[in-house]
PDB file of N, CA and C in Angstrom:
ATOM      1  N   UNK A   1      81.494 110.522 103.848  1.00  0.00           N
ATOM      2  CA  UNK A   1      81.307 109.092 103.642  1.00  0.00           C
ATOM      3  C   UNK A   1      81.562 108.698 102.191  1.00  0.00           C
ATOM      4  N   UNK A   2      81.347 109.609 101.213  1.00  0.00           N
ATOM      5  CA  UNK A   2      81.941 109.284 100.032  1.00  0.00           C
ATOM      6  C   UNK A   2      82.812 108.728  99.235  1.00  0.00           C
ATOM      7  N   UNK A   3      83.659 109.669 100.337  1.00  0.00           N
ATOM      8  CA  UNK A   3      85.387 109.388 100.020  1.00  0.00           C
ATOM      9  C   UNK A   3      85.864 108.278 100.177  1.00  0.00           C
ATOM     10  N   UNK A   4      84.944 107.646 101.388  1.00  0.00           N
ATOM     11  CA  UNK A   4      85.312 106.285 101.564  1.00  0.00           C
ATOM     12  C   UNK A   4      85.226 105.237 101.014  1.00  0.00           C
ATOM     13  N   UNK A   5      83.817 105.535 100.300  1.00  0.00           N
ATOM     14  CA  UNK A   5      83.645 104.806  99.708  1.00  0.00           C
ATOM     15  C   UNK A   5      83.915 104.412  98.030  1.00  0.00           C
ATOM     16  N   UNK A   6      84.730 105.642  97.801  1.00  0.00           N
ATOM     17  CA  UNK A   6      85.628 105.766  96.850  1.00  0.00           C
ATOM     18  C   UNK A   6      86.966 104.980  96.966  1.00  0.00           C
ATOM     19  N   UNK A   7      87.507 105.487  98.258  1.00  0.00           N
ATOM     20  CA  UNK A   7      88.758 104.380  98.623  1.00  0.00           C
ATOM     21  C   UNK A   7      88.749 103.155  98.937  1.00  0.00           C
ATOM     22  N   UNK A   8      87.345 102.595  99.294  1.00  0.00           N
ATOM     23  CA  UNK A   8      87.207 101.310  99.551  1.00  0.00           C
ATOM     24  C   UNK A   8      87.223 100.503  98.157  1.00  0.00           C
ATOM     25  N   UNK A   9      86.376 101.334  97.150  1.00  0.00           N
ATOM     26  CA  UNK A   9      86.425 100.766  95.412  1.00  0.00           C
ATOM     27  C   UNK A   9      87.977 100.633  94.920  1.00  0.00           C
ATOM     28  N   UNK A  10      88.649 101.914  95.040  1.00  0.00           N
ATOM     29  CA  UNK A  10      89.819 102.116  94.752  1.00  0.00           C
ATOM     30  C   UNK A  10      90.933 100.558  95.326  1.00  0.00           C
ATOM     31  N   UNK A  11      90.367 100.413  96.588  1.00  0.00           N
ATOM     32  CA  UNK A  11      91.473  99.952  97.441  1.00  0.00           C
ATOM     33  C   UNK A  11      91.495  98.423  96.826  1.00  0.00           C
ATOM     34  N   UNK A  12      89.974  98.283  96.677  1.00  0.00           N
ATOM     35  CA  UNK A  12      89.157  96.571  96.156  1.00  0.00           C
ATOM     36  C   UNK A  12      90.156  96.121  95.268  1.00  0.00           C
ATOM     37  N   UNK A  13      90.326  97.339  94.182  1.00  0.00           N
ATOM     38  CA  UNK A  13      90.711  96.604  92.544  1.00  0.00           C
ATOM     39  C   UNK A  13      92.115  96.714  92.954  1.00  0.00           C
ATOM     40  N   UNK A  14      92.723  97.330  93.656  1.00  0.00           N
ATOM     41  CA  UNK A  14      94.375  97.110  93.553  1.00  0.00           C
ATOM     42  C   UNK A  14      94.783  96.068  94.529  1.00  0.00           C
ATOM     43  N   UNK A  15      93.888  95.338  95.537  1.00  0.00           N
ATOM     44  CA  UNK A  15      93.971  94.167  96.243  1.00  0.00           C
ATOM     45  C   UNK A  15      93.539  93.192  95.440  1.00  0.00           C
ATOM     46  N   UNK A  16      92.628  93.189  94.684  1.00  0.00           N
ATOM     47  CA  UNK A  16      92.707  92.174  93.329  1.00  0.00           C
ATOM     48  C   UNK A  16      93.536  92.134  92.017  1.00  0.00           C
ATOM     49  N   UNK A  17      94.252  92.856  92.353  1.00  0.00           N
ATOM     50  CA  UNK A  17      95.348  93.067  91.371  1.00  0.00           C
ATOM     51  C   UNK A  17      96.489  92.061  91.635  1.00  0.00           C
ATOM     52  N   UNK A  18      96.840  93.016  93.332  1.00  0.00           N
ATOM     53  CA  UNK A  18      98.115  92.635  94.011  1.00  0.00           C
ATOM     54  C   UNK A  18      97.379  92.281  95.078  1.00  0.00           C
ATOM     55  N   UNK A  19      97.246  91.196  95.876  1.00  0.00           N
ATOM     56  CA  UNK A  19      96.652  91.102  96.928  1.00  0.00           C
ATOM     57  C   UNK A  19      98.146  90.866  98.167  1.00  0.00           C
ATOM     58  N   UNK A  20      99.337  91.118  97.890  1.00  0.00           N
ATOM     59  CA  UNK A  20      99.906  91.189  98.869  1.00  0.00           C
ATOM     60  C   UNK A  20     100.593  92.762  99.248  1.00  0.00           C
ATOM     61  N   UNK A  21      99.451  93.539  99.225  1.00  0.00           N
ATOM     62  CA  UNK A  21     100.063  95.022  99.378  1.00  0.00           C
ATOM     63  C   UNK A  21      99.711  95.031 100.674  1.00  0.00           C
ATOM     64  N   UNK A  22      99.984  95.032 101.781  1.00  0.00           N
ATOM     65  CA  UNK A  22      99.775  95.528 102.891  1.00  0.00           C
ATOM     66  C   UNK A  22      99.377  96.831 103.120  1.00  0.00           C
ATOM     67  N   UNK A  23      99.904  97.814 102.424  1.00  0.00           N
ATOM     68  CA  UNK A  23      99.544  99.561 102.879  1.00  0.00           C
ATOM     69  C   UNK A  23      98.048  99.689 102.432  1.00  0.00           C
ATOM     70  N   UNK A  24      97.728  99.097 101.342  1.00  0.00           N
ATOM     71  CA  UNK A  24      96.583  98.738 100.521  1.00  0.00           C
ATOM     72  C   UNK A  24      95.388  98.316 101.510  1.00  0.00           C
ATOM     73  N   UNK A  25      96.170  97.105 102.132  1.00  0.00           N
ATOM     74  CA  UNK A  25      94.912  96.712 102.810  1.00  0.00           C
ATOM     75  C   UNK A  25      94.704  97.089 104.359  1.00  0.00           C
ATOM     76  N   UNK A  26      95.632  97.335 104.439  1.00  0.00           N
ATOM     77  CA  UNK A  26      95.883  98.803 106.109  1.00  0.00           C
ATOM     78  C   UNK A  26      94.703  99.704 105.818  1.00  0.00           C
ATOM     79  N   UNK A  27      94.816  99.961 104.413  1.00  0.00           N
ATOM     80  CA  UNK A  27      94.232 101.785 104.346  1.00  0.00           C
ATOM     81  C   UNK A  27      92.573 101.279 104.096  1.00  0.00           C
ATOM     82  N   UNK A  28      92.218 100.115 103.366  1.00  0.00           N
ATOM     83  CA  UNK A  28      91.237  99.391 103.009  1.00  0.00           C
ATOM     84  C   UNK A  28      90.305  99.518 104.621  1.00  0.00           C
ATOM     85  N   UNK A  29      90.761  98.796 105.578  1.00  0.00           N
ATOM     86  CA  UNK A  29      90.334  98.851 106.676  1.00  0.00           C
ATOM     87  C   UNK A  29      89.362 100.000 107.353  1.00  0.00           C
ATOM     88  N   UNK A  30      91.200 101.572 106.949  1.00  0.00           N
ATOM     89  CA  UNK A  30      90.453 102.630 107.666  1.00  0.00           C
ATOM     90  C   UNK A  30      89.476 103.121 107.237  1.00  0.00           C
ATOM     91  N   UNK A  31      89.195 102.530 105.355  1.00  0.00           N
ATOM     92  CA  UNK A  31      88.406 102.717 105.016  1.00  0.00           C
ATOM     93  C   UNK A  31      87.053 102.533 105.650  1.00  0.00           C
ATOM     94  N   UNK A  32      86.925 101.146 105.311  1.00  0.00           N
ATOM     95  CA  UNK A  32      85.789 100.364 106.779  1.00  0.00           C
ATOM     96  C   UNK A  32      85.040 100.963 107.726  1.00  0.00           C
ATOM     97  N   UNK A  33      86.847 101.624 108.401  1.00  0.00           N
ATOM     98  CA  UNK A  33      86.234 102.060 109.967  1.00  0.00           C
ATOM     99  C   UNK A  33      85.155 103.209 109.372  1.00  0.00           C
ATOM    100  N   UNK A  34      85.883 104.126 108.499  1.00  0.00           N
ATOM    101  CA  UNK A  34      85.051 105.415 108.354  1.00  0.00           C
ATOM    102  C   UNK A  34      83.738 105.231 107.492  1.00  0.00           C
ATOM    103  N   UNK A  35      83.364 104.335 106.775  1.00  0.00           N
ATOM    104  CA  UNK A  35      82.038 103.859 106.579  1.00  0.00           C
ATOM    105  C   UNK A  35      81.562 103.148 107.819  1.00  0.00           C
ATOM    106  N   UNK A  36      81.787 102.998 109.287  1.00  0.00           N
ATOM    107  CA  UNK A  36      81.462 102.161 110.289  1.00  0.00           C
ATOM    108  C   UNK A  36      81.157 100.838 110.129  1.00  0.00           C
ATOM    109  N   UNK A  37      81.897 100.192 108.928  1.00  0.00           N
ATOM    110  CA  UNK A  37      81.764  98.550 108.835  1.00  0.00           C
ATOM    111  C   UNK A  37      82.849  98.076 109.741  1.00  0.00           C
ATOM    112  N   UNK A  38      82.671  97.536 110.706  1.00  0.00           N
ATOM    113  CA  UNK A  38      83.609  97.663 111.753  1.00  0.00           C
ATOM    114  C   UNK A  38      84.003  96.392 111.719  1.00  0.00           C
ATOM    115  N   UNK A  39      82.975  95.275 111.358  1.00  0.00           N
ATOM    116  CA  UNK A  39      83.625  93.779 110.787  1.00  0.00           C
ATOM    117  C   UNK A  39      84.102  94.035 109.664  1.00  0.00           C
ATOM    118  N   UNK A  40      84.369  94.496 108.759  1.00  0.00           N
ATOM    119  CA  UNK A  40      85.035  94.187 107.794  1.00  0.00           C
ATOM    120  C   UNK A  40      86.060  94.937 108.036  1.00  0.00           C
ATOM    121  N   UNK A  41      86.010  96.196 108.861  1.00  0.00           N
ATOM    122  CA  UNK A  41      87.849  96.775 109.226  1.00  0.00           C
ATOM    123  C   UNK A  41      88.411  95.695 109.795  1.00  0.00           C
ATOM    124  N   UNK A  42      88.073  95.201 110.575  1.00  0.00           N
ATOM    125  CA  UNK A  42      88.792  93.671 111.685  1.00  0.00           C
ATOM    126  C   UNK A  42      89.382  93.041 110.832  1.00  0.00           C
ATOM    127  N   UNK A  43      88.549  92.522 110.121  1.00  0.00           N
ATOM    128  CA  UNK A  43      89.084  91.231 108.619  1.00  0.00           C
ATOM    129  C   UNK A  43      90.184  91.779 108.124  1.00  0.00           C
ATOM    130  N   UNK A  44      89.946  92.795 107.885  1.00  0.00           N
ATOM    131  CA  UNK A  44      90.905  93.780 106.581  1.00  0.00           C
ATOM    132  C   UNK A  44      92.309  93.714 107.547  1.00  0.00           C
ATOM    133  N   UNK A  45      92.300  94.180 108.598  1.00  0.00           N
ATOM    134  CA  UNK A  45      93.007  94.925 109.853  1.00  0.00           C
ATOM    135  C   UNK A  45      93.903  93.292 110.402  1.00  0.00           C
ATOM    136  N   UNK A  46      93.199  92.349 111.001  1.00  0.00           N
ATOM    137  CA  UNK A  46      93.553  90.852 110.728  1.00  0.00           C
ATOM    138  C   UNK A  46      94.469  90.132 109.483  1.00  0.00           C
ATOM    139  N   UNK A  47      93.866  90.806 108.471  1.00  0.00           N
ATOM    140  CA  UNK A  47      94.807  89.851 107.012  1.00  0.00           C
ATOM    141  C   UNK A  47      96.451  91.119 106.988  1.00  0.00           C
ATOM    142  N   UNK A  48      95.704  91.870 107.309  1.00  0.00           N
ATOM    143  CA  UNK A  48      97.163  92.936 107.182  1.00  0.00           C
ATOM    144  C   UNK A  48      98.089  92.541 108.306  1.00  0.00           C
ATOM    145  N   UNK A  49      97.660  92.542 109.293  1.00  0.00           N
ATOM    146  CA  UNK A  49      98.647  91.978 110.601  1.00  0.00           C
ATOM    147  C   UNK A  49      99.089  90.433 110.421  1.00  0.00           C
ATOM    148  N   UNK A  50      98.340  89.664 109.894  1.00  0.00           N
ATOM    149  CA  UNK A  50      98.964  88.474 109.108  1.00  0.00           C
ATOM    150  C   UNK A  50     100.423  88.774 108.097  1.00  0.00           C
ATOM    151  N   UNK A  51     100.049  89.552 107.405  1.00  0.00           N
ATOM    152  CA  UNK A  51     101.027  89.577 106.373  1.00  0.00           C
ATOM    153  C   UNK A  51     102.308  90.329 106.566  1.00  0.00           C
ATOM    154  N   UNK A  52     102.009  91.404 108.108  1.00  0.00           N
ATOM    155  CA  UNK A  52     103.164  91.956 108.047  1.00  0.00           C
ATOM    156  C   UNK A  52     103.092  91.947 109.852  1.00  0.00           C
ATOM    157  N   UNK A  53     103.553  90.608 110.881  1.00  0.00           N
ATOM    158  CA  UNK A  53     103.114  90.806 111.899  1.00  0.00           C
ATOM    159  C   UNK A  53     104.162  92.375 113.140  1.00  0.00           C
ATOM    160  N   UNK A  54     104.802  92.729 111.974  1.00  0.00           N
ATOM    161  CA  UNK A  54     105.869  93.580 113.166  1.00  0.00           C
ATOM    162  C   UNK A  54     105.591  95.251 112.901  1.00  0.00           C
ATOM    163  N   UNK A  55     104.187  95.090 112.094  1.00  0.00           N
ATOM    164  CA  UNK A  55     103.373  96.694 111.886  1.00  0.00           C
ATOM    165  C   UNK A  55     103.054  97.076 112.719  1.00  0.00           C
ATOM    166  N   UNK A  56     103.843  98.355 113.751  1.00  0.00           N
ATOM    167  CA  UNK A  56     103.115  99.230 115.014  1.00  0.00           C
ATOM    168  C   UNK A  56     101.866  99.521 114.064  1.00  0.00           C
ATOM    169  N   UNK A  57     101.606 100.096 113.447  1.00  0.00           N
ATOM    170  CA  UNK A  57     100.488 100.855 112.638  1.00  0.00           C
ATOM    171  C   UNK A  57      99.446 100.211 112.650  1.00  0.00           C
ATOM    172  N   UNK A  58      99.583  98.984 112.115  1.00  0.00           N
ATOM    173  CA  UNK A  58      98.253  97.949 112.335  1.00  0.00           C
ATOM    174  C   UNK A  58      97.996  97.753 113.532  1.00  0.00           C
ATOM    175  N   UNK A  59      99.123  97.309 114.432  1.00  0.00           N
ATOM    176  CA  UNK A  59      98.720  96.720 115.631  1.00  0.00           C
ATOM    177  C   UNK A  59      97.899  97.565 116.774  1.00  0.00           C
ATOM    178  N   UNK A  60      98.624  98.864 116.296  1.00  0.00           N
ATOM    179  CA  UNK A  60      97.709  99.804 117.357  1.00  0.00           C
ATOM    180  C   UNK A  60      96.245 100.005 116.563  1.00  0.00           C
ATOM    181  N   UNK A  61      96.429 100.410 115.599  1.00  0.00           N
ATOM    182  CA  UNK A  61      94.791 100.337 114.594  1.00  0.00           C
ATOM    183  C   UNK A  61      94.094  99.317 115.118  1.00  0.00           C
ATOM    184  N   UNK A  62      94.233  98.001 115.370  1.00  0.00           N
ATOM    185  CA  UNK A  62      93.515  97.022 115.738  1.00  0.00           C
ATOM    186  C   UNK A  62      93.323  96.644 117.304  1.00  0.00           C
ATOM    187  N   UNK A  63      94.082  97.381 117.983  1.00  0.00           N
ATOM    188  CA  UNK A  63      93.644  97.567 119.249  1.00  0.00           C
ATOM    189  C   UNK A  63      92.853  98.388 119.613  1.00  0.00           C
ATOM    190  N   UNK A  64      92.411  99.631 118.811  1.00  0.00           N
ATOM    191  CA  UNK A  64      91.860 100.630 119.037  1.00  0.00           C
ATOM    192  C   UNK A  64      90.635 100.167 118.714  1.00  0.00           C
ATOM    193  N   UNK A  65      90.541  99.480 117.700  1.00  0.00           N
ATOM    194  CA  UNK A  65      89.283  99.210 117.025  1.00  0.00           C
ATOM    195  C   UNK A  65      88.213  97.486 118.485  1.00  0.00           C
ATOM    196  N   UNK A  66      89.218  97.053 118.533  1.00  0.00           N
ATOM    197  CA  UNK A  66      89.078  95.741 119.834  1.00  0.00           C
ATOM    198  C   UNK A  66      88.399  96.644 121.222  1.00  0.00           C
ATOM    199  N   UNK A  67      89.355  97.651 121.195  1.00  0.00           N
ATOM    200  CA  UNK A  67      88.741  98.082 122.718  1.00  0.00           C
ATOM    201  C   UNK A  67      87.671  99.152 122.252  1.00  0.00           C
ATOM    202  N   UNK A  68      86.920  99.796 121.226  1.00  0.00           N
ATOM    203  CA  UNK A  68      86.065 100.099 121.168  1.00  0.00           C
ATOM    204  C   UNK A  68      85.046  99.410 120.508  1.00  0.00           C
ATOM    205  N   UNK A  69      85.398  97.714 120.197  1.00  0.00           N
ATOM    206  CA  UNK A  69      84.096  96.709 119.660  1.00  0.00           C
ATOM    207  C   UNK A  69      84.627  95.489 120.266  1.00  0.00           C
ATOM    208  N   UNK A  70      84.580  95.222 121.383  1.00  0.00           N
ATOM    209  CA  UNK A  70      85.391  94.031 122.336  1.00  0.00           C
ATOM    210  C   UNK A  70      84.614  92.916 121.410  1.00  0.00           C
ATOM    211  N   UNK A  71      82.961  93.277 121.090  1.00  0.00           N
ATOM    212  CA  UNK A  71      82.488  91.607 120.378  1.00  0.00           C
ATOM    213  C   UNK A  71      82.962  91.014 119.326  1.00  0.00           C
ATOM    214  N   UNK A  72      83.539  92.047 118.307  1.00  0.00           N
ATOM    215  CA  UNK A  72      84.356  91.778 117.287  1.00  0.00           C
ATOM    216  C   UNK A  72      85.315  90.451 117.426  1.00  0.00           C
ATOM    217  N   UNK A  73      86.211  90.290 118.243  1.00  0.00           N
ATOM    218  CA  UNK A  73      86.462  89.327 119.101  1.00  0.00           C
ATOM    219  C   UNK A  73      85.784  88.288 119.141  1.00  0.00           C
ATOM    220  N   UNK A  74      84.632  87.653 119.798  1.00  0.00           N
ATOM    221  CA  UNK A  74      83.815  86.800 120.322  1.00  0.00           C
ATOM    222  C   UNK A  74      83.040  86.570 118.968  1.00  0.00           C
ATOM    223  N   UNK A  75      82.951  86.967 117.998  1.00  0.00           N
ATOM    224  CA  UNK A  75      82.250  87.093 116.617  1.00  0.00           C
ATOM    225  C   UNK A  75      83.480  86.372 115.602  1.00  0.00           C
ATOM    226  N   UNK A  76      84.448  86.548 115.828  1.00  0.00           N
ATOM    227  CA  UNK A  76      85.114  85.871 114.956  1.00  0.00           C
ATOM    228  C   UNK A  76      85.632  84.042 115.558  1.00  0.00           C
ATOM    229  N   UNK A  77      85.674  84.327 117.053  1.00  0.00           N
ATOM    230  CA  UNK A  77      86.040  82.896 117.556  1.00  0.00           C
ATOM    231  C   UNK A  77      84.904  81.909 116.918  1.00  0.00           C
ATOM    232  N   UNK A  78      83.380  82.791 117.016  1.00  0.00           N
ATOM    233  CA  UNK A  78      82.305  81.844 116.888  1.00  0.00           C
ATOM    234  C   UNK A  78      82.240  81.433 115.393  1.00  0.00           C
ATOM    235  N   UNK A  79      82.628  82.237 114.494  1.00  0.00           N
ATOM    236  CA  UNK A  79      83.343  81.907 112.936  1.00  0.00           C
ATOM    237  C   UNK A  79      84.175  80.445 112.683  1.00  0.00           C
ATOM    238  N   UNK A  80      84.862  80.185 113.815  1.00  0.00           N
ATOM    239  CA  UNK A  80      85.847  79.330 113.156  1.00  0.00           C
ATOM    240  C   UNK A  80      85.509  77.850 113.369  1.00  0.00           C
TER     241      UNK A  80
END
């Protein structure tokens, strides 16, 4: 869990640097997942599929993550 949370610090300052890195904020996510912040992988996982919508990589990452937290979903509709 460390590591992650090393790469999540790491990942922070170079998305505030450059906030249009996509690999950055792809990896930011898996970060997420592996600390089990599973809303903030979505967000992360969401702004990345925004920015680059023709990423197999994301798209399956974020399906994987949907069909093992379907509320994730229903949590963000009630957001908007």
């Amino acid at each position: 869990k460390n590591n992650f949370m090393k790469a999540k610090d790491y990942l922070t300052i170079a998305l505030t640097q450059d906030p249009n890195l996509v690999a950055a904020r792809y990896e930011l996510a898996r970060a997420y997942l592996g600390l089990e912040d599973y809303k903030s992988a979505y967000k992360r996982l969401k702004q990345a599929q925004t920015a680059s919508p023709s990423n197999k990589k994301i798209q399956v990452e974020l399906e994987k993550l949907l069909t093992a937290h379907p509320d994730l979903q229903e949590e963000e509709k009630k957001e908007e």
